[in-house]
C-alpha atoms as a PDB file:
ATOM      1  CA  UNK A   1     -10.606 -28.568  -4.203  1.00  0.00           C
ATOM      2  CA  UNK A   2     -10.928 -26.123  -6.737  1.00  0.00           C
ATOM      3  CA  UNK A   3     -10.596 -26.958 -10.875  1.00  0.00           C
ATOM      4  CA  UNK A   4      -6.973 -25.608 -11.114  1.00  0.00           C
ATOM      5  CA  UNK A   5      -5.473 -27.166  -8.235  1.00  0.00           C
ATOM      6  CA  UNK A   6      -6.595 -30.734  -9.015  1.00  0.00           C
ATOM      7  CA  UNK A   7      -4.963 -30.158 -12.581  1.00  0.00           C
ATOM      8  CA  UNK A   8      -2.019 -29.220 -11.465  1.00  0.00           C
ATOM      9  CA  UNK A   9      -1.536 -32.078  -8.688  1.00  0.00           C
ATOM     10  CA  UNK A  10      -2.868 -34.718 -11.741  1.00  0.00           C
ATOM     11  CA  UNK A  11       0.108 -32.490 -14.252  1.00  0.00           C
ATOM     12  CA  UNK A  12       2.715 -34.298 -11.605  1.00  0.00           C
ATOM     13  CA  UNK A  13       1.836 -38.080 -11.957  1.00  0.00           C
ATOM     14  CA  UNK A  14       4.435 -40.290 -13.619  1.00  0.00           C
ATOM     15  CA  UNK A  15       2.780 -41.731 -16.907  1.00  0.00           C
ATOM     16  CA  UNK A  16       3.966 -44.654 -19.169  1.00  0.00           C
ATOM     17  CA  UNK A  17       7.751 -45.247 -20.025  1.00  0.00           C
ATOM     18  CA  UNK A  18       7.469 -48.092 -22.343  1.00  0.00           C
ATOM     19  CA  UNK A  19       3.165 -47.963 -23.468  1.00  0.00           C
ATOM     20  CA  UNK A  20       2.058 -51.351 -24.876  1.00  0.00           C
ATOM     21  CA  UNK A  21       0.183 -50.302 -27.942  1.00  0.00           C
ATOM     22  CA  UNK A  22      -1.753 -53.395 -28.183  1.00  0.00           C
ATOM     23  CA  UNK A  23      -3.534 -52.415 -25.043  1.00  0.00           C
ATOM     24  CA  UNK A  24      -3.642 -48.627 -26.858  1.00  0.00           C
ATOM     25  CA  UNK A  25      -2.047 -46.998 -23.803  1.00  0.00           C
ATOM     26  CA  UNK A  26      -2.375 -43.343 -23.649  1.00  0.00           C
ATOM     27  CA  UNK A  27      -1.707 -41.339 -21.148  1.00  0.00           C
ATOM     28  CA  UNK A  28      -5.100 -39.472 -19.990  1.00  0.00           C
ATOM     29  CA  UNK A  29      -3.979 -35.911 -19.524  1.00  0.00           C
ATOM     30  CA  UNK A  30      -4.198 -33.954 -16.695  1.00  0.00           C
ATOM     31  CA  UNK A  31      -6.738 -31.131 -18.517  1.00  0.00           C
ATOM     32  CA  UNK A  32      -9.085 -33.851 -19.481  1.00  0.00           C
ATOM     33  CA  UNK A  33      -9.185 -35.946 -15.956  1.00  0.00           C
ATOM     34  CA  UNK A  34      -9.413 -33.314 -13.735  1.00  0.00           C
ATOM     35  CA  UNK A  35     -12.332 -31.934 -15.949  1.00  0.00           C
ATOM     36  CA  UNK A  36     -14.485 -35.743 -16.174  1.00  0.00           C
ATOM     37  CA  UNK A  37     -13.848 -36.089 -12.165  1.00  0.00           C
ATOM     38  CA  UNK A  38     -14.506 -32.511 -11.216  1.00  0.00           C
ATOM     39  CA  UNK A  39     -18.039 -32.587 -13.480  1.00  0.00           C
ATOM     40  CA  UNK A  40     -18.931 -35.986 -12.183  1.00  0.00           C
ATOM     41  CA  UNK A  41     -18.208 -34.138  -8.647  1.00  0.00           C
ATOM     42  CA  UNK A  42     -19.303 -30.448  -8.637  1.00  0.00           C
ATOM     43  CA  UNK A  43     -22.438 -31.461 -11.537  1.00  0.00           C
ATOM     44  CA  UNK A  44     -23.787 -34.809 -10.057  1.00  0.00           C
ATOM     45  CA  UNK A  45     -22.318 -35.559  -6.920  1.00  0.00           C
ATOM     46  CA  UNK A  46     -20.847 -39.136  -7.731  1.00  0.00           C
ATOM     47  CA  UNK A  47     -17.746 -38.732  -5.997  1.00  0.00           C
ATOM     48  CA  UNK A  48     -17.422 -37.810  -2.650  1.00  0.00           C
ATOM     49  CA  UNK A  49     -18.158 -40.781   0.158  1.00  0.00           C
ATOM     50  CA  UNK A  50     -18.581 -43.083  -2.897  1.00  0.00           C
ATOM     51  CA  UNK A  51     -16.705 -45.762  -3.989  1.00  0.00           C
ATOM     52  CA  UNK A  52     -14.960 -45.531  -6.745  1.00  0.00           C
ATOM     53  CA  UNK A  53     -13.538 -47.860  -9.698  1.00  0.00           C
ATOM     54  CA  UNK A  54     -10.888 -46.676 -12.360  1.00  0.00           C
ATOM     55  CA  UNK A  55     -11.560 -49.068 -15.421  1.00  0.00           C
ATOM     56  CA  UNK A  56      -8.573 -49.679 -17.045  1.00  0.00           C
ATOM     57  CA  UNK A  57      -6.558 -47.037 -15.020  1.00  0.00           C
ATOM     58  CA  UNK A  58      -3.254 -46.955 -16.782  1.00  0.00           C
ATOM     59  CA  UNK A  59      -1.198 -45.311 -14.332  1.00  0.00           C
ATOM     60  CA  UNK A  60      -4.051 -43.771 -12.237  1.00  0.00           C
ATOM     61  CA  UNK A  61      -4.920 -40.186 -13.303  1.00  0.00           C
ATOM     62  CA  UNK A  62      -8.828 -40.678 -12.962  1.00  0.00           C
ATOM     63  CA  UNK A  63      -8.420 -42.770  -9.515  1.00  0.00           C
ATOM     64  CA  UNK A  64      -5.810 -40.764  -8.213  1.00  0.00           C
ATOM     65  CA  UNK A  65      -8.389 -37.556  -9.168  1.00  0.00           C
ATOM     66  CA  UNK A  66     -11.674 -39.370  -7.640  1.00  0.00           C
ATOM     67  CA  UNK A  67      -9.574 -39.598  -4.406  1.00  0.00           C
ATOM     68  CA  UNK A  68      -8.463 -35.994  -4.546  1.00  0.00           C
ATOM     69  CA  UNK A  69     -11.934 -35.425  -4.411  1.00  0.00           C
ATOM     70  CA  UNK A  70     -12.970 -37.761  -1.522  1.00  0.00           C
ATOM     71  CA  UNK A  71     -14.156 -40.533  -3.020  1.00  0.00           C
ATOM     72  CA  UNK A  72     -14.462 -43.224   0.337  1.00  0.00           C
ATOM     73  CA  UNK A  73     -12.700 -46.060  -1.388  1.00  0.00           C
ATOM     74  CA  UNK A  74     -10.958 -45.700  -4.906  1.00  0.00           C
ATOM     75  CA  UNK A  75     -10.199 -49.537  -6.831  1.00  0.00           C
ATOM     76  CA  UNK A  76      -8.055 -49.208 -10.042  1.00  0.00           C
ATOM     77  CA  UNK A  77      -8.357 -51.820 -12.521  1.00  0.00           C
ATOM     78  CA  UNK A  78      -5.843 -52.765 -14.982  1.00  0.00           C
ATOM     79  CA  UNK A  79      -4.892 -55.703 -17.083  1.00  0.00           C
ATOM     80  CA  UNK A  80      -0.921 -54.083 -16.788  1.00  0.00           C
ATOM     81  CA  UNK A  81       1.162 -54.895 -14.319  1.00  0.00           C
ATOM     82  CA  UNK A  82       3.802 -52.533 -15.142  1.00  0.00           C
ATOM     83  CA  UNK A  83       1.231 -49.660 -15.500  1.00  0.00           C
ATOM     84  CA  UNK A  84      -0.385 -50.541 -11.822  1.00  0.00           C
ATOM     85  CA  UNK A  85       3.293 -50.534 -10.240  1.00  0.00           C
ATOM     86  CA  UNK A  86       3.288 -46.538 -11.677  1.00  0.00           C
ATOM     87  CA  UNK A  87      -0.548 -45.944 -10.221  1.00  0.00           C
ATOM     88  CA  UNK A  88       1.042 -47.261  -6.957  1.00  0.00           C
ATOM     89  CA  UNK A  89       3.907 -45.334  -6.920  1.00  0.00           C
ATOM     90  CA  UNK A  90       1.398 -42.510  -7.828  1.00  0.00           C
ATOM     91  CA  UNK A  91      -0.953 -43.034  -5.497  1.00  0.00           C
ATOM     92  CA  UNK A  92       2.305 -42.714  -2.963  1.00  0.00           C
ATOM     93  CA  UNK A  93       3.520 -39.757  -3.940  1.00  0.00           C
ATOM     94  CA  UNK A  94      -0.052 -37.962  -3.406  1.00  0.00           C
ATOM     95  CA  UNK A  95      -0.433 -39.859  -0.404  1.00  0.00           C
ATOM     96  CA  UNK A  96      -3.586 -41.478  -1.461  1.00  0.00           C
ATOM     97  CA  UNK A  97      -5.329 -44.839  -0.603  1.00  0.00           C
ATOM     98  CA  UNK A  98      -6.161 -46.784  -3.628  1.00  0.00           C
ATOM     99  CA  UNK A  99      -6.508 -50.434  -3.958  1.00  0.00           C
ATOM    100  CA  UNK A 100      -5.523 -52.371  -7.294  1.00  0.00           C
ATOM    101  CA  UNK A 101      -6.459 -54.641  -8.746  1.00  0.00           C
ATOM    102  CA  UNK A 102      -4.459 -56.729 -11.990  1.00  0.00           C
ATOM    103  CA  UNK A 103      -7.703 -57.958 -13.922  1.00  0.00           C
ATOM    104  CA  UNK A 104      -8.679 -57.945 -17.851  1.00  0.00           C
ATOM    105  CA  UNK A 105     -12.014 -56.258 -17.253  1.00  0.00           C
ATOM    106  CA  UNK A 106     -13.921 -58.755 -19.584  1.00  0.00           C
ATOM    107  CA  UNK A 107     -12.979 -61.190 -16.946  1.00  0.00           C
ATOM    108  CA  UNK A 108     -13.564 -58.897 -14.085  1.00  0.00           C
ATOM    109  CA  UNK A 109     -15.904 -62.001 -11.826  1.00  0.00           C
ATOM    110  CA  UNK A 110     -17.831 -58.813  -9.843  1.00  0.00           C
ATOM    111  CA  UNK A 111     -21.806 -59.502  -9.186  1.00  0.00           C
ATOM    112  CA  UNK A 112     -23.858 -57.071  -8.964  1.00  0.00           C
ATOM    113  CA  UNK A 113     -23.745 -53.083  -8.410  1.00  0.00           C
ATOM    114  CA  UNK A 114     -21.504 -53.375  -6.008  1.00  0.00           C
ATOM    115  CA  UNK A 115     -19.486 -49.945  -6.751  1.00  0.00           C
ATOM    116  CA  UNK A 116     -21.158 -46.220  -7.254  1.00  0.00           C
ATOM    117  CA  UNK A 117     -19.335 -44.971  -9.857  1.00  0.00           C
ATOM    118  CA  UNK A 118     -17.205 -46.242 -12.752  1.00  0.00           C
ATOM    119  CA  UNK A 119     -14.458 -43.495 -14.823  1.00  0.00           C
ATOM    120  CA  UNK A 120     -12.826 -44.868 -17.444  1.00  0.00           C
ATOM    121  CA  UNK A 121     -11.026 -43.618 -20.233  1.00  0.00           C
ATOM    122  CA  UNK A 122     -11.314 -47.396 -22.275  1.00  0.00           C
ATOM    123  CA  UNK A 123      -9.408 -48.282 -25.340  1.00  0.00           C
ATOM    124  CA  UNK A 124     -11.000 -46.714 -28.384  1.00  0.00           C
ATOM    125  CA  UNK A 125     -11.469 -50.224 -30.397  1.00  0.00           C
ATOM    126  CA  UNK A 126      -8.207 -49.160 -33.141  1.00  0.00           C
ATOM    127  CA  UNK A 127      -6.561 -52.266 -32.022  1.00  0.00           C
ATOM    128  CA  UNK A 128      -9.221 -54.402 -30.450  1.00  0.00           C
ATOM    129  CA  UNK A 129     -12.562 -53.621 -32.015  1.00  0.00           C
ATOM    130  CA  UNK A 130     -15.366 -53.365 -29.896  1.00  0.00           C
ATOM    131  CA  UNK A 131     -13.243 -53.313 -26.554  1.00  0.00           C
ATOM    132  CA  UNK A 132     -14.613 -50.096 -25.934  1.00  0.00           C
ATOM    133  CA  UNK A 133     -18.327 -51.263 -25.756  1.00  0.00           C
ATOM    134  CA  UNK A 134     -16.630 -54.267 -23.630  1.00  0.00           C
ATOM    135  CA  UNK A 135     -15.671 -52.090 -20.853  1.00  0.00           C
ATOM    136  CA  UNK A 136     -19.319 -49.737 -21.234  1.00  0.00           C
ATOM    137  CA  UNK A 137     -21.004 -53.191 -20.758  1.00  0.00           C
ATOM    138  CA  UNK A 138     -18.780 -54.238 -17.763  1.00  0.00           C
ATOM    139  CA  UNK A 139     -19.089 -50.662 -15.819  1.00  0.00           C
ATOM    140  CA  UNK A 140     -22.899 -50.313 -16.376  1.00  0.00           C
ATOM    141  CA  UNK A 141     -23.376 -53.583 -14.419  1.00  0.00           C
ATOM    142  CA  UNK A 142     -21.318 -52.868 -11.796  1.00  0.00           C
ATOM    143  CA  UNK A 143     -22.288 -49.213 -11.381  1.00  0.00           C
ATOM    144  CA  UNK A 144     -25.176 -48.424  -8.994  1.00  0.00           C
ATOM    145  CA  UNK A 145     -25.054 -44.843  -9.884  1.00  0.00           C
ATOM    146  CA  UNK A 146     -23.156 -43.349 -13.053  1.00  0.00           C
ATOM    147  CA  UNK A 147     -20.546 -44.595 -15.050  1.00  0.00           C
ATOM    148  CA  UNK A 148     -18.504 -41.373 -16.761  1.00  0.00           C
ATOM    149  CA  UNK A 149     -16.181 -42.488 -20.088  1.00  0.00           C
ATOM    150  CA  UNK A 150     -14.708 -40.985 -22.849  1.00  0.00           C
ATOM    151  CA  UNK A 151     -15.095 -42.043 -26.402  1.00  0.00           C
ATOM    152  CA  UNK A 152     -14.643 -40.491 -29.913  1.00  0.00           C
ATOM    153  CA  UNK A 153     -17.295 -38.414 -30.890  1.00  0.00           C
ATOM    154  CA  UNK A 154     -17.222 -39.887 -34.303  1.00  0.00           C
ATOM    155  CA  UNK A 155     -18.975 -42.909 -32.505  1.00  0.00           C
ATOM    156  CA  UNK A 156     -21.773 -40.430 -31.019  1.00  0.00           C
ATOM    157  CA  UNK A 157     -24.745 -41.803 -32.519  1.00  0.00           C
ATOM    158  CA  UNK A 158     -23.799 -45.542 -32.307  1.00  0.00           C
ATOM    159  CA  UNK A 159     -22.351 -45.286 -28.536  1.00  0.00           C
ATOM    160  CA  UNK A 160     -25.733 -43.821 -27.393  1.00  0.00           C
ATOM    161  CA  UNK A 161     -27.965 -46.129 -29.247  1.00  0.00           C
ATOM    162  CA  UNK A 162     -25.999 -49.056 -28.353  1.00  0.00           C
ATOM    163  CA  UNK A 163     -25.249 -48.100 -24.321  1.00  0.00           C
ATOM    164  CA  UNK A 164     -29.545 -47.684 -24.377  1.00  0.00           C
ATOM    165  CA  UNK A 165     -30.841 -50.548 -26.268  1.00  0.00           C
ATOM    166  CA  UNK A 166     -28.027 -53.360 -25.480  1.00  0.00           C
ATOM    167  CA  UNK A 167     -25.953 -52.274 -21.915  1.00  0.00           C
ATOM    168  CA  UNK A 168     -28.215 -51.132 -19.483  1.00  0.00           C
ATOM    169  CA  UNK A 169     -28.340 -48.086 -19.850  1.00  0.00           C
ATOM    170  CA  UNK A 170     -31.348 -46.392 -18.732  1.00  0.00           C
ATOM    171  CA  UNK A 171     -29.992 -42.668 -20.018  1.00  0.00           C
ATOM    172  CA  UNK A 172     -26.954 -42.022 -21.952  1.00  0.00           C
ATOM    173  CA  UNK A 173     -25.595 -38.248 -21.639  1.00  0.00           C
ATOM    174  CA  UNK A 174     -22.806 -36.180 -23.898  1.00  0.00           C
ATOM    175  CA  UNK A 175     -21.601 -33.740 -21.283  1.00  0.00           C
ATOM    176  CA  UNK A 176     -18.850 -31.675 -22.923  1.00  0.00           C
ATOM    177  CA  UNK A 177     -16.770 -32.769 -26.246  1.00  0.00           C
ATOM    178  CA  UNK A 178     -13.180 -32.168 -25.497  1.00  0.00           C
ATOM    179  CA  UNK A 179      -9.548 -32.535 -27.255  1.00  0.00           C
ATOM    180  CA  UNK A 180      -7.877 -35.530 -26.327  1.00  0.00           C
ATOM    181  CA  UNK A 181      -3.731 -34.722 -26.762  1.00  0.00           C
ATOM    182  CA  UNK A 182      -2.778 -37.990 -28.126  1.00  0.00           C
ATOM    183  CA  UNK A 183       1.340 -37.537 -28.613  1.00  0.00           C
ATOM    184  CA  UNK A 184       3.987 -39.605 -30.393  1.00  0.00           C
ATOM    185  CA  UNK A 185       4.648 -42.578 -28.523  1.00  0.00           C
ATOM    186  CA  UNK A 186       4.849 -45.251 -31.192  1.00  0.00           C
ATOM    187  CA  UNK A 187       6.777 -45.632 -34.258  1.00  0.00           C
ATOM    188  CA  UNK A 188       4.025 -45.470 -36.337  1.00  0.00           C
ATOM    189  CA  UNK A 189       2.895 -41.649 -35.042  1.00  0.00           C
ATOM    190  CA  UNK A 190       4.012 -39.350 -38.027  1.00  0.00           C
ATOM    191  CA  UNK A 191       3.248 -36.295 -36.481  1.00  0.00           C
ATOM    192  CA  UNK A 192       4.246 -34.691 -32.567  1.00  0.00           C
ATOM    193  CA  UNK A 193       1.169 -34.778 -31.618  1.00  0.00           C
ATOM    194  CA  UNK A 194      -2.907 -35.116 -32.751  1.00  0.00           C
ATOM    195  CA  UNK A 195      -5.854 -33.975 -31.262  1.00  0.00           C
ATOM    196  CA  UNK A 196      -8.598 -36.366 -31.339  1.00  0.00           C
ATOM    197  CA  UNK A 197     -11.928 -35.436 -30.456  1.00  0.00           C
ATOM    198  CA  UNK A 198     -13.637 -37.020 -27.563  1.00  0.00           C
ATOM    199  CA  UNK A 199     -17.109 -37.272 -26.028  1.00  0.00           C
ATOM    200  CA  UNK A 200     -17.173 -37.353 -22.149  1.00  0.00           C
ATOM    201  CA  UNK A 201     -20.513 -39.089 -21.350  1.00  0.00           C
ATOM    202  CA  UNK A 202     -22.417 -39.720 -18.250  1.00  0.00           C
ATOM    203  CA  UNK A 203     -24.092 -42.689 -18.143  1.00  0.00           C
ATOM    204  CA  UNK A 204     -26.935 -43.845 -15.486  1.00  0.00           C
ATOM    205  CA  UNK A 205     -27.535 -47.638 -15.284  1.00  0.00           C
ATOM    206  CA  UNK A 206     -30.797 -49.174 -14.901  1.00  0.00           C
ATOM    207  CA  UNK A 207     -32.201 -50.195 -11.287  1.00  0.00           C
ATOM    208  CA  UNK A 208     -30.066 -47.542 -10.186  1.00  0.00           C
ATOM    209  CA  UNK A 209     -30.516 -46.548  -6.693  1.00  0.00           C
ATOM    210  CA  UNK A 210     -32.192 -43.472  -5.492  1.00  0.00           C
ATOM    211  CA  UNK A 211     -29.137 -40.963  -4.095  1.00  0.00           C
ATOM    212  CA  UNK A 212     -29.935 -40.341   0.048  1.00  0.00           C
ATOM    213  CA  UNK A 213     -30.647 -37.227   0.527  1.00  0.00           C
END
């Protein structure tokens, strides 16, 4: 599936009606998901035959993606009920086969690296701090290959240093920095809309396995 295509499929997905903005529930836009699954595809192959979890999947853009792009099993994660019944109906409408799963992922009881790859586009710690680092430290033991998230390149220097000295990382990668379209969605929101720059990172786990050939 080319680039274009798998924007313009992710451009169609239903995205929050009422966002919770404790959780900090953006909607990841199609230009930015279709970009971190087609590089984590077409760059590294980590998604095709793998499996798949969506941290925090809001209302599925990044699982929905990974499954566009033949992922073998996709698993969407979100703490949201109301979000999960919109990745569902998502996931419907594109005719794709996605478990989910309702689960804070602080809580999230998985042993081991029992998934490939983790995407995630986490909260970015306004509301919560630290929750972003939460989720980094969650994926990276759970991920036997490469975990691929998006943070705010203001935090470059501390995400790296902290995903390699404290959360397993054993390499810590700034792929591309991109605009994330945050709009108004909350009463607080002056303005129609803000760019925010964002880092998407790769992010390889230690005792990761070696890839089969």
């Amino acid at each position: 599936m080319k680039l274009k295509q798998l924007e313009t499929l992710l451009g169609d997905l239903q995205q929050f009606t009422t966002p919770k903005v404790e959780l900090e529930q953006y909607p990841t836009g199609p230009h930015i998901a279709s970009r971190l699954l087609y590089t984590a595809e077409n760059s590294f192959d980590d998604i095709s035959n793998k499996v798949v979890a969506d941290f925090g999947c809001g209302c599925g853009t990044l699982g929905a993606a990974a499954a566009l792009l033949g992922a073998e099993q996709v698993i969407g994660i979100d703490i949201d009920p109301q979000s999960l019944e919109i990745a569902s109906m998502n996931a419907e409408d594109l005719e794709l086969d996605i478990d989910f799963v309702q689960c804070d992922i602080s809580n999230l009881g998985w042993r081991g690296q029992i998934v490939d790859t983790v995407v995630m586009n986490p909260p970015f710690g306004t509301r919560k701090k630290g929750i972003d680092m939460d989720f980094l430290f969650v994926a990276l033991k759970v991920a036997s290959l490469a975990v691929y998230s998006l943070h705010k390149t203001s935090t470059r220097d501390y995400i790296k240093r902290t995903a390699l000295r404290d959360l397993n990382a054993s390499s810590a990668e700034v792929l591309c920095e991109l605009r994330f379209d945050v709009p108004q969605l909350y009463k607080f929101h002056k303005k129609k809309e803000v760019d925010i720059a964002v880092d998407l990172w790769r992010f390889v786990p230690k005792r990761s396995r070696v890839k089969d050939n």
